[in-house]
PDB file of N, CA and C in Angstrom:
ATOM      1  N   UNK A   1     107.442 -41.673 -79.587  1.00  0.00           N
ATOM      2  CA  UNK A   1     108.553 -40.874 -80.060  1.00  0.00           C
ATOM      3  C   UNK A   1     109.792 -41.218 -79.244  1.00  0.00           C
ATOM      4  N   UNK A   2     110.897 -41.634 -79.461  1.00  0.00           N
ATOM      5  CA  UNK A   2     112.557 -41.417 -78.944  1.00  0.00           C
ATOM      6  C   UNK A   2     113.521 -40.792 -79.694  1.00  0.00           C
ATOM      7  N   UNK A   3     114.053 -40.243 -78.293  1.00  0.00           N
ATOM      8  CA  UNK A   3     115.233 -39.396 -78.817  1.00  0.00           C
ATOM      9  C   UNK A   3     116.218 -40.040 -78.412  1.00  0.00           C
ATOM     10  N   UNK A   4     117.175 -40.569 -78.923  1.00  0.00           N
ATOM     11  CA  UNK A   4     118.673 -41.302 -78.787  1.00  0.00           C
ATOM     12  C   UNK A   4     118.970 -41.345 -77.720  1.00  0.00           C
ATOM     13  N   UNK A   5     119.329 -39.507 -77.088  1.00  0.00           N
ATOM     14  CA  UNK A   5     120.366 -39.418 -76.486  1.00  0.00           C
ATOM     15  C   UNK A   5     119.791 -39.003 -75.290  1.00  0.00           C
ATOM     16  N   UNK A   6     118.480 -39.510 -74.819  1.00  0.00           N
ATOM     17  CA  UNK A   6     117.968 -39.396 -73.493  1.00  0.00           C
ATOM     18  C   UNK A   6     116.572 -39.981 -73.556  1.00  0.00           C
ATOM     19  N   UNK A   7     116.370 -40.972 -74.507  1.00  0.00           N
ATOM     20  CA  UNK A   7     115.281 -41.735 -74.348  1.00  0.00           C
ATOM     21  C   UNK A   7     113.970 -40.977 -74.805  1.00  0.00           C
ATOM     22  N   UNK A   8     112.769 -41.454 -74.621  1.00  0.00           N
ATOM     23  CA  UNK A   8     111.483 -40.914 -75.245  1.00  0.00           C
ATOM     24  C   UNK A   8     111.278 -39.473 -74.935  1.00  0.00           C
ATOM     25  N   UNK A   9     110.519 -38.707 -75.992  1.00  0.00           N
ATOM     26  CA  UNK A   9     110.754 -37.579 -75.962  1.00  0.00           C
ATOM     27  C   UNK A   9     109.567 -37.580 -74.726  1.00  0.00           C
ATOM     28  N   UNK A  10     109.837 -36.228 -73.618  1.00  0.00           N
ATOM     29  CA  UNK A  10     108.736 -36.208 -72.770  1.00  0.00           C
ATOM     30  C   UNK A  10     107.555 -35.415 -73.572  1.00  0.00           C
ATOM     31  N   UNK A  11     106.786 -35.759 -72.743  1.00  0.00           N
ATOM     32  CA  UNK A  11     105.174 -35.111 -72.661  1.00  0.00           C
ATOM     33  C   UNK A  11     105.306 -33.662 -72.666  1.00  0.00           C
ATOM     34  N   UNK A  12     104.285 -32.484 -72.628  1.00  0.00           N
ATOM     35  CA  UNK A  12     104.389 -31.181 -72.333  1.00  0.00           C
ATOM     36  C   UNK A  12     103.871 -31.756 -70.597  1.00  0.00           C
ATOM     37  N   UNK A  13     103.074 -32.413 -70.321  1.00  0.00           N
ATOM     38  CA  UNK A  13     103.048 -32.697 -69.149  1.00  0.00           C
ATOM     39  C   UNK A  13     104.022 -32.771 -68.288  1.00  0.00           C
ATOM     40  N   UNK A  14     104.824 -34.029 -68.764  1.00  0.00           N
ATOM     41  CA  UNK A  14     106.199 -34.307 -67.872  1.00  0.00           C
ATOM     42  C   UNK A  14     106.925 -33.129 -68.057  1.00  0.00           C
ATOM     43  N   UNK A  15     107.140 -32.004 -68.806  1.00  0.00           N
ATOM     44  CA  UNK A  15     108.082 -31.119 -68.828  1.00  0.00           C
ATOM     45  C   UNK A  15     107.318 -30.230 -67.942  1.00  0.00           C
ATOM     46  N   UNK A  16     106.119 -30.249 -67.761  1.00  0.00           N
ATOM     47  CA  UNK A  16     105.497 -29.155 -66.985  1.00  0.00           C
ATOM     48  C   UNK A  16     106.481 -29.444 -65.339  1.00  0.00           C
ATOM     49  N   UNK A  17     106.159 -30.943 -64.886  1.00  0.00           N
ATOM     50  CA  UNK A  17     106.677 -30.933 -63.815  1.00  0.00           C
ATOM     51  C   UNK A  17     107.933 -31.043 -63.255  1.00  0.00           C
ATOM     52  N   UNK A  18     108.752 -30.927 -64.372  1.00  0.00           N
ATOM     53  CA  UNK A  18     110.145 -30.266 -63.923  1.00  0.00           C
ATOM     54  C   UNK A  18     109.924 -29.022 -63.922  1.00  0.00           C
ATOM     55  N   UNK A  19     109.482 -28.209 -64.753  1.00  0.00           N
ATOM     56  CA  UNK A  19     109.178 -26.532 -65.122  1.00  0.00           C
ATOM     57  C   UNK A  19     108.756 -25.857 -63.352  1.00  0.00           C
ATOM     58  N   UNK A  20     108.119 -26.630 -63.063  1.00  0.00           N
ATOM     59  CA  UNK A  20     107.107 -26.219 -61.868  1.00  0.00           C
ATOM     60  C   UNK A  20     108.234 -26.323 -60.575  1.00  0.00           C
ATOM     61  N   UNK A  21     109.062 -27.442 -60.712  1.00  0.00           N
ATOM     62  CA  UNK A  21     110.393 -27.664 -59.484  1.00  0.00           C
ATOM     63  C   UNK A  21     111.186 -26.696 -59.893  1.00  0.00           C
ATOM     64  N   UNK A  22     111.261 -25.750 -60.844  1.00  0.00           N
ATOM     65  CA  UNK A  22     112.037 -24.914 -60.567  1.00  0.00           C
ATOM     66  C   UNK A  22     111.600 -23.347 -60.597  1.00  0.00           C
ATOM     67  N   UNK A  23     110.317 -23.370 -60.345  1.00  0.00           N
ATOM     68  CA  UNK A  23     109.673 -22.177 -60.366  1.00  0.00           C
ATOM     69  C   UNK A  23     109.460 -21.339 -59.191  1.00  0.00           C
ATOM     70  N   UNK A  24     110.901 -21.096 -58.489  1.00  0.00           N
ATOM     71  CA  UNK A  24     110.626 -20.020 -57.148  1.00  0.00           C
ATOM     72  C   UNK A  24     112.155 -20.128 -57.122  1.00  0.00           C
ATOM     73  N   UNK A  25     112.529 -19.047 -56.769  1.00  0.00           N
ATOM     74  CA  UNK A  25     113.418 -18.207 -56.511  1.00  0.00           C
ATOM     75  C   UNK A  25     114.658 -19.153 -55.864  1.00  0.00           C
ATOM     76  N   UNK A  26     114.219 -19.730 -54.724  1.00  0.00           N
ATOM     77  CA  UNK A  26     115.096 -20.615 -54.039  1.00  0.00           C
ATOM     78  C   UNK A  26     115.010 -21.712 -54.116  1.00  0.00           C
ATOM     79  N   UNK A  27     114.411 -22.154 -55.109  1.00  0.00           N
ATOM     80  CA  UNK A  27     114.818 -23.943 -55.760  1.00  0.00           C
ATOM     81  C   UNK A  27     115.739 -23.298 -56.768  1.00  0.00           C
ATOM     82  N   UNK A  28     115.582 -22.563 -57.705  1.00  0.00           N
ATOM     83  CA  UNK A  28     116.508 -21.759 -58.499  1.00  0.00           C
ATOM     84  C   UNK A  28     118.226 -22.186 -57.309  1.00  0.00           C
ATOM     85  N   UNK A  29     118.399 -21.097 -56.426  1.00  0.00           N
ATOM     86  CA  UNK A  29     118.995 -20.744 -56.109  1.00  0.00           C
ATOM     87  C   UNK A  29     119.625 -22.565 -55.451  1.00  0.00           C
ATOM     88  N   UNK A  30     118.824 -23.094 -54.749  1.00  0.00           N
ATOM     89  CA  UNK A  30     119.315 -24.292 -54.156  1.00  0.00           C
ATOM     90  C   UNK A  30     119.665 -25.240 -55.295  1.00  0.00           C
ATOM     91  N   UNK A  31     119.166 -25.557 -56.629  1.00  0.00           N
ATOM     92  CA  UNK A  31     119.917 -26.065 -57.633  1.00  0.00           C
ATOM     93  C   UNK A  31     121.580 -25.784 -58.018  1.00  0.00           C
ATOM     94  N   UNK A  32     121.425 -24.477 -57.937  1.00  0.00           N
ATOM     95  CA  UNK A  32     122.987 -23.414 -58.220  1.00  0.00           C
ATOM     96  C   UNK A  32     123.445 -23.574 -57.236  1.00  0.00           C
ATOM     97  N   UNK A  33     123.180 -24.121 -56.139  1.00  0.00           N
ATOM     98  CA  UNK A  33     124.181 -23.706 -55.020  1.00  0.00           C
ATOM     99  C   UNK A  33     124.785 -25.470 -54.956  1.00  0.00           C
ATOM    100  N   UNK A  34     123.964 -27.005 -55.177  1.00  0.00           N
ATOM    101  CA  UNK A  34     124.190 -27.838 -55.140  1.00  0.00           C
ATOM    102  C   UNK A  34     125.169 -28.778 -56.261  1.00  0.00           C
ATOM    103  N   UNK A  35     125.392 -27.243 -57.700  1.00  0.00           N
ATOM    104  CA  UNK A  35     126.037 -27.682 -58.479  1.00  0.00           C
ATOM    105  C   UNK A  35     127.336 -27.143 -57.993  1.00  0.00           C
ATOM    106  N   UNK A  36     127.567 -26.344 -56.874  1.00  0.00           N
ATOM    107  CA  UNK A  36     128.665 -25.587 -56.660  1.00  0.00           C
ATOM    108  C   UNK A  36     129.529 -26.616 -55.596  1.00  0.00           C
ATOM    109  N   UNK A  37     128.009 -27.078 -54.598  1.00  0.00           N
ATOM    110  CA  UNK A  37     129.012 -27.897 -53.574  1.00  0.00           C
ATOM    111  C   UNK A  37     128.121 -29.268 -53.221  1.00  0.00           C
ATOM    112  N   UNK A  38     129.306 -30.323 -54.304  1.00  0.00           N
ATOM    113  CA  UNK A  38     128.018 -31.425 -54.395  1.00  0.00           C
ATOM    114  C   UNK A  38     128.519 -32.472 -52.835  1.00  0.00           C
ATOM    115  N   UNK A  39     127.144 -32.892 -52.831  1.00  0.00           N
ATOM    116  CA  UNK A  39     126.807 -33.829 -51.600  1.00  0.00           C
ATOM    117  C   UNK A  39     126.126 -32.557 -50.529  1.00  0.00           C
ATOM    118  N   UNK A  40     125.746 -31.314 -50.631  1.00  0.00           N
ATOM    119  CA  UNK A  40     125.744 -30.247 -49.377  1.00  0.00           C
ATOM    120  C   UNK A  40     124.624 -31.150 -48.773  1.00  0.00           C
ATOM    121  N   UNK A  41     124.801 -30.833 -47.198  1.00  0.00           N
ATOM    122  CA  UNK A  41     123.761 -31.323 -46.694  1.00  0.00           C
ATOM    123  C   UNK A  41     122.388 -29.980 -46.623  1.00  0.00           C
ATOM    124  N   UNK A  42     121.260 -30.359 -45.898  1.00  0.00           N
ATOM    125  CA  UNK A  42     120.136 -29.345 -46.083  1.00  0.00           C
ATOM    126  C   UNK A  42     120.806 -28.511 -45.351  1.00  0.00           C
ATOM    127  N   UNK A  43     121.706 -28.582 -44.047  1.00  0.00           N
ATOM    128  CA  UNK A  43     122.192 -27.559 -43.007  1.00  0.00           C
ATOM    129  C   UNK A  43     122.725 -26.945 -43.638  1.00  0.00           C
ATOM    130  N   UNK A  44     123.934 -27.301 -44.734  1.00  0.00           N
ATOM    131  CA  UNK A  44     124.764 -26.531 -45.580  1.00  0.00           C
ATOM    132  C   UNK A  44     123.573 -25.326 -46.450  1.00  0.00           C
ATOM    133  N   UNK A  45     123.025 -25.944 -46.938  1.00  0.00           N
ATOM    134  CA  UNK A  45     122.060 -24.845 -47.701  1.00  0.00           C
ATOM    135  C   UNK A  45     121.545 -23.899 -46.662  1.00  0.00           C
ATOM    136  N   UNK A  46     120.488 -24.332 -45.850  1.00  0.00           N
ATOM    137  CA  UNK A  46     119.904 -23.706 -45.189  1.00  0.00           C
ATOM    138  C   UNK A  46     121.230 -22.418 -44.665  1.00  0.00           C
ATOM    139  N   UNK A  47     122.325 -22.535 -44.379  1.00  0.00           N
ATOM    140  CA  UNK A  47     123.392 -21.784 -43.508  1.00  0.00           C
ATOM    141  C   UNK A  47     124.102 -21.110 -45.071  1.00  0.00           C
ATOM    142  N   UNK A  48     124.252 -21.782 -46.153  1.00  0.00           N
ATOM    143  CA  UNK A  48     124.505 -20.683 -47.200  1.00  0.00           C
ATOM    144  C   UNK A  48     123.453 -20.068 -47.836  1.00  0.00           C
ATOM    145  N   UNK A  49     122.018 -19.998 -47.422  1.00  0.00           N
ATOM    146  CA  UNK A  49     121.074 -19.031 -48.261  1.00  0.00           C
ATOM    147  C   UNK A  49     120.471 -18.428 -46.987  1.00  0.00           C
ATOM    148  N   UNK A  50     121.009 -19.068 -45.937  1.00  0.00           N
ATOM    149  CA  UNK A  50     120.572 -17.725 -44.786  1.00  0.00           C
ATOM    150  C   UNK A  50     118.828 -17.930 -44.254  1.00  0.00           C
ATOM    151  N   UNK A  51     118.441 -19.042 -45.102  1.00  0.00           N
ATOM    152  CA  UNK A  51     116.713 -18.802 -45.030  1.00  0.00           C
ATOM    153  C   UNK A  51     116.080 -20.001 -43.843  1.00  0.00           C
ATOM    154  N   UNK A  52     115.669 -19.924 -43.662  1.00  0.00           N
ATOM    155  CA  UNK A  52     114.086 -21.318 -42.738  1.00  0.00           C
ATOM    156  C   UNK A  52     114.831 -22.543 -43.154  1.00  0.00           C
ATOM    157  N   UNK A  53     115.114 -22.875 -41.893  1.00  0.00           N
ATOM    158  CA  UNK A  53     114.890 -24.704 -42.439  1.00  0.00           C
ATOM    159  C   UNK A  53     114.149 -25.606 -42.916  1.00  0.00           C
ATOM    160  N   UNK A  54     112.703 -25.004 -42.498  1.00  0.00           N
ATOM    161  CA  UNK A  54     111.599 -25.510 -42.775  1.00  0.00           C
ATOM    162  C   UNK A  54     110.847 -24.999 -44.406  1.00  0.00           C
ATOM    163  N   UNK A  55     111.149 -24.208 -44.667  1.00  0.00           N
ATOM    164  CA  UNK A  55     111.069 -23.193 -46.263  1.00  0.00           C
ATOM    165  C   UNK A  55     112.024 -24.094 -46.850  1.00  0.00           C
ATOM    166  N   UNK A  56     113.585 -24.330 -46.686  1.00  0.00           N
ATOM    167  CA  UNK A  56     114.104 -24.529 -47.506  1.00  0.00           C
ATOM    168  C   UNK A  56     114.055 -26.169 -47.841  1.00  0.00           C
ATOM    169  N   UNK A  57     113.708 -26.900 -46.397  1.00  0.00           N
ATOM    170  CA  UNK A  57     113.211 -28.323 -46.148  1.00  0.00           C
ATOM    171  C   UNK A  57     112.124 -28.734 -47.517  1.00  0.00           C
ATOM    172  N   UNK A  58     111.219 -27.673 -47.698  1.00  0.00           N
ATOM    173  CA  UNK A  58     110.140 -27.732 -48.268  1.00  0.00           C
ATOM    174  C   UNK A  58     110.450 -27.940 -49.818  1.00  0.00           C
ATOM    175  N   UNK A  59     111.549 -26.879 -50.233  1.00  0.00           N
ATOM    176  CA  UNK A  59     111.983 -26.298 -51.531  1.00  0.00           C
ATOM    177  C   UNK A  59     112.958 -27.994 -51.726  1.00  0.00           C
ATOM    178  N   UNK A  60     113.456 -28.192 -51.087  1.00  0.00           N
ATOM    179  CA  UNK A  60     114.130 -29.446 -51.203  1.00  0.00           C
ATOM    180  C   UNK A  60     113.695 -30.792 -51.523  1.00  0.00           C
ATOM    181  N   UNK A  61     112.106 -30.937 -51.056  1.00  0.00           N
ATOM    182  CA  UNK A  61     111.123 -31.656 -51.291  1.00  0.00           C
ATOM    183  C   UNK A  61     110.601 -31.580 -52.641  1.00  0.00           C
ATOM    184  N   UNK A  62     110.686 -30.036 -52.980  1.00  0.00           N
ATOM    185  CA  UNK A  62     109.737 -29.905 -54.036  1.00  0.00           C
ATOM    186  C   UNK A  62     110.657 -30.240 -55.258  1.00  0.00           C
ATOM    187  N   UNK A  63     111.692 -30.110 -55.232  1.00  0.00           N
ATOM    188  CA  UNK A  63     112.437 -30.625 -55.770  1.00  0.00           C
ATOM    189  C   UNK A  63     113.271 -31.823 -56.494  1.00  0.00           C
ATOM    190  N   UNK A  64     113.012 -32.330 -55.656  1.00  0.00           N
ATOM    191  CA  UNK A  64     113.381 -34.006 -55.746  1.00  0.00           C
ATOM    192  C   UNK A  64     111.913 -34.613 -56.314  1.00  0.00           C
ATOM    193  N   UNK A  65     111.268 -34.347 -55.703  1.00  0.00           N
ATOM    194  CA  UNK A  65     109.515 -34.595 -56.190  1.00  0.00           C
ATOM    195  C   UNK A  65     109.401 -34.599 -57.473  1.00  0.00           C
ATOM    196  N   UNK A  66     110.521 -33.209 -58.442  1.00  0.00           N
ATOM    197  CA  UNK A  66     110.127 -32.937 -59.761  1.00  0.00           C
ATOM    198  C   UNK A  66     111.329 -33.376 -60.420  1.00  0.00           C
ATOM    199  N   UNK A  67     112.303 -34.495 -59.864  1.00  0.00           N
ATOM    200  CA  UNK A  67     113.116 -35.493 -60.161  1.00  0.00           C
ATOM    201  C   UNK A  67     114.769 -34.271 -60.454  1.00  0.00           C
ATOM    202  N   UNK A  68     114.877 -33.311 -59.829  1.00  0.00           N
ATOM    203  CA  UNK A  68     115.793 -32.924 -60.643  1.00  0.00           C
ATOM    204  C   UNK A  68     117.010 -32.843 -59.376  1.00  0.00           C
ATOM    205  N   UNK A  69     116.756 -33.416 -58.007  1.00  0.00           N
ATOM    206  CA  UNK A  69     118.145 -33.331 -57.161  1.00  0.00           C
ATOM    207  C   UNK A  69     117.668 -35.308 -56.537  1.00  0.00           C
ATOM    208  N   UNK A  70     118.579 -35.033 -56.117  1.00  0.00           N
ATOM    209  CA  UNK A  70     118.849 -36.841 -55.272  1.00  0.00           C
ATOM    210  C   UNK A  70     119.268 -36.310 -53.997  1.00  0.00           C
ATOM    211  N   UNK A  71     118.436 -37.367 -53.170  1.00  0.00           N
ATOM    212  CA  UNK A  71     118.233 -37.442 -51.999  1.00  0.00           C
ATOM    213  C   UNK A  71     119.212 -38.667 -50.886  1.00  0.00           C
ATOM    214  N   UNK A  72     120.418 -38.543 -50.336  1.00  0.00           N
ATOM    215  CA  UNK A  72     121.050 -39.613 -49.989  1.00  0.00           C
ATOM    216  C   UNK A  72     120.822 -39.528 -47.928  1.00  0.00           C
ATOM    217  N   UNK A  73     120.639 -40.781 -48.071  1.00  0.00           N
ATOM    218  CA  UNK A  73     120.383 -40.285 -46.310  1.00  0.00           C
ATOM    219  C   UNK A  73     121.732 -40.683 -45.569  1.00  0.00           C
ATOM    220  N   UNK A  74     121.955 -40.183 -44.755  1.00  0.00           N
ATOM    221  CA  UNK A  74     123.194 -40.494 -43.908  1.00  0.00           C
ATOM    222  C   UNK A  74     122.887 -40.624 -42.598  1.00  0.00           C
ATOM    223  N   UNK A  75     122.545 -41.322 -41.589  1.00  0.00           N
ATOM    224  CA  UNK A  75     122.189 -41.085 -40.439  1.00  0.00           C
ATOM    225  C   UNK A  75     121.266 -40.371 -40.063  1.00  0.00           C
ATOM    226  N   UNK A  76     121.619 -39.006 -39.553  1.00  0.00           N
ATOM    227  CA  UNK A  76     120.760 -38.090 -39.278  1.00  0.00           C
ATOM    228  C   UNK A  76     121.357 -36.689 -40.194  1.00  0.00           C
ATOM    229  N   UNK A  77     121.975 -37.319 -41.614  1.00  0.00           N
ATOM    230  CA  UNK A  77     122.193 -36.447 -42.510  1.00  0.00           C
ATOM    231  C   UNK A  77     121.756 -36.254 -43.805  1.00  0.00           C
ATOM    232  N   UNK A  78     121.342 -35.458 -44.741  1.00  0.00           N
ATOM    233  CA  UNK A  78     120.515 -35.540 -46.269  1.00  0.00           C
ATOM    234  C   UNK A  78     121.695 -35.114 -46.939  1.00  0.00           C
ATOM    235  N   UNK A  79     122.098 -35.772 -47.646  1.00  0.00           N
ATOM    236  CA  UNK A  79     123.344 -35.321 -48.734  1.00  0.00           C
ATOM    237  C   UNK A  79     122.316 -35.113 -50.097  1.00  0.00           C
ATOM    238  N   UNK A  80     122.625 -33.730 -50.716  1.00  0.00           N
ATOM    239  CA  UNK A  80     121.577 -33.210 -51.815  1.00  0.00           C
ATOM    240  C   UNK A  80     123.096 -33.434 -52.823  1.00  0.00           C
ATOM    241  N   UNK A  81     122.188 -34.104 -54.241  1.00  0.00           N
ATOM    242  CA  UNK A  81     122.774 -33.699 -55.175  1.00  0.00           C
ATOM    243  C   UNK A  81     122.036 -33.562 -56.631  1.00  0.00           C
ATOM    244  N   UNK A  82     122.779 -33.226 -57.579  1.00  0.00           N
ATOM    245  CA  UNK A  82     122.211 -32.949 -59.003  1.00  0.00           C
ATOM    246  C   UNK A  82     121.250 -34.159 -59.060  1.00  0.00           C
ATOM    247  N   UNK A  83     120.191 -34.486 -59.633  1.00  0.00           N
ATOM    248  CA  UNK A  83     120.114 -35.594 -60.383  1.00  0.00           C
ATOM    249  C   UNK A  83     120.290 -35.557 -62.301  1.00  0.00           C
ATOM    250  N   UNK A  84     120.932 -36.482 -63.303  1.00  0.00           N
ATOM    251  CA  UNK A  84     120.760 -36.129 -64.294  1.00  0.00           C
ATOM    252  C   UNK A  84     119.529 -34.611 -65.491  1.00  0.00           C
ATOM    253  N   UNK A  85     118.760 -34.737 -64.291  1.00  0.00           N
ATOM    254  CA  UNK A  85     117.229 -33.694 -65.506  1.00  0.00           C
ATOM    255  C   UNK A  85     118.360 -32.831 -64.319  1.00  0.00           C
ATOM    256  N   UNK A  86     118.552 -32.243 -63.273  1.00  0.00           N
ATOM    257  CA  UNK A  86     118.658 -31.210 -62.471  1.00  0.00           C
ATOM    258  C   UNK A  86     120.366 -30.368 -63.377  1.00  0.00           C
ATOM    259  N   UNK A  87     121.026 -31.569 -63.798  1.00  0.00           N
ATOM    260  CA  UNK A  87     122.489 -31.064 -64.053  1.00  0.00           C
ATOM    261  C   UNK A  87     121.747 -30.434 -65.854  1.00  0.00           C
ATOM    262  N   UNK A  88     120.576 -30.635 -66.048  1.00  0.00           N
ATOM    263  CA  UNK A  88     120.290 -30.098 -67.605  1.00  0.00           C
ATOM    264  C   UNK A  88     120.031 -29.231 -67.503  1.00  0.00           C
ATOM    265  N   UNK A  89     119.105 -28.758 -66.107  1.00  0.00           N
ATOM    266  CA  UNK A  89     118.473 -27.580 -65.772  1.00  0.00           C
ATOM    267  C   UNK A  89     119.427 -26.485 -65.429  1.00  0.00           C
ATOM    268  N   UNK A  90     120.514 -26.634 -64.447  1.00  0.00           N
ATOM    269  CA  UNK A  90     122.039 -26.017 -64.159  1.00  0.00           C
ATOM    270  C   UNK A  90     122.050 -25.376 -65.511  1.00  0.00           C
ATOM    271  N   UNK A  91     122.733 -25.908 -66.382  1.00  0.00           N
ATOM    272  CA  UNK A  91     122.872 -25.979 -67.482  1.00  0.00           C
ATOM    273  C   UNK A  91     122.104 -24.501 -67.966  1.00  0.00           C
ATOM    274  N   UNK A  92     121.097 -24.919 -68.423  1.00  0.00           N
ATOM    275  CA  UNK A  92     120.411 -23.556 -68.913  1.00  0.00           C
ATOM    276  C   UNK A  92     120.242 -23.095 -68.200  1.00  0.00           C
ATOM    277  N   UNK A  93     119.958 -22.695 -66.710  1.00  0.00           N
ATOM    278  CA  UNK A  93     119.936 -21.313 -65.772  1.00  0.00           C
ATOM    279  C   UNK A  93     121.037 -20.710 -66.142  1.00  0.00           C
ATOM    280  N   UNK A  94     122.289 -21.624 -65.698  1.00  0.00           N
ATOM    281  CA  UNK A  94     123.218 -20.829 -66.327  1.00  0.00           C
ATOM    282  C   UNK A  94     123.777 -20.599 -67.237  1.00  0.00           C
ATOM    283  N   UNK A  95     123.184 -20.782 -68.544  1.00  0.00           N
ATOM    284  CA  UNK A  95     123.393 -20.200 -69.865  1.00  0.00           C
ATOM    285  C   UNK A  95     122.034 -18.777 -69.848  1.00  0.00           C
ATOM    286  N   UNK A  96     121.387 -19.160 -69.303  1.00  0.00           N
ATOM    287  CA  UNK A  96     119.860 -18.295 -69.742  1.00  0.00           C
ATOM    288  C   UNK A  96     120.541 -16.809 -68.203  1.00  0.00           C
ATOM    289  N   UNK A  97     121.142 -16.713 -67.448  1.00  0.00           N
ATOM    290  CA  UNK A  97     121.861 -16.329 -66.260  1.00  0.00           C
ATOM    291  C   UNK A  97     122.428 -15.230 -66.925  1.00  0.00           C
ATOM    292  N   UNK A  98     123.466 -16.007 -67.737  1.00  0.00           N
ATOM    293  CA  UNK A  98     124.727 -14.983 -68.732  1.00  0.00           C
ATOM    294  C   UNK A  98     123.825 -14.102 -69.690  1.00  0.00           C
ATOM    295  N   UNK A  99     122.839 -14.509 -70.185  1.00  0.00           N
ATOM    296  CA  UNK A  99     122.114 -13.676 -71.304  1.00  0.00           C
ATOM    297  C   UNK A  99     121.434 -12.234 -71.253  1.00  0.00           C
ATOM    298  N   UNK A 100     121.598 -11.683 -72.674  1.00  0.00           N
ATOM    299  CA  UNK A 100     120.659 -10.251 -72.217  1.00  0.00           C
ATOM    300  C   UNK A 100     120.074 -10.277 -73.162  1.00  0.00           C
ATOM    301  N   UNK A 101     119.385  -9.143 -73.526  1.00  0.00           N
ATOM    302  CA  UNK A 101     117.849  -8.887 -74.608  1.00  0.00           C
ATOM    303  C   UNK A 101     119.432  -8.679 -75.451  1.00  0.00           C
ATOM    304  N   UNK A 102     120.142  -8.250 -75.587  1.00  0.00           N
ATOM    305  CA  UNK A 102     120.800  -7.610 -76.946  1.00  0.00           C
ATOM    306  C   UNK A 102     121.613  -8.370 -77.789  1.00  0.00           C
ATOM    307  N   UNK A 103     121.553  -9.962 -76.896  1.00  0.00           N
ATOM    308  CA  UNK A 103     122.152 -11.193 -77.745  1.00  0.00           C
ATOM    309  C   UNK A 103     121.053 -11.211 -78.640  1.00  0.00           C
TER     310      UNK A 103
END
């Protein structure tokens, strides 16, 4: 199967494992926060969500793992950003964000 405008349609599989990178609260939140301030490093996150370096180290992993942020190294720096599936996901959090039962 292909779809034009982003290549073969995925699997329910492959959609599972984006589904799964964004299934906790603060990959949620670290997606939204990386569309707000692109290149943040992990310090930047970690110091705007207030949480573990090592929690959010993790969430950052799990993330990229499920292809939806990019990983740039700088020295002894991680520049996080969208990757294409991550700016789709943005996308509907924050359309699905704005919504209520009475739309």
């Amino acid at each position: 199967m292909y779809n034009g405008s982003v290549g073969k349609i995925k699997t329910p599989k492959q959609m599972e494992k984006h589904l799964k990178g964004i299934s906790n609260h603060y990959r949620i939140a670290i997606l939204l926060l990386i569309d707000k301030n692109k290149n943040i490093t992990l310090d930047g996150i970690i110091n705007n969500l207030k949480a573990n370096g090592k929690t959010i180290g993790e969430h950052t992993r799990r993330l990229h793992n499920a292809g939806l942020i990019n990983k740039n190294y700088y020295g002894n720096y991680v520049q996080h950003s969208l990757s294409p599936y991550g700016r789709k996901f943005v996308a509907f959090l924050k359309s699905f964000q704005n919504t209520s039962l009475n739309t």
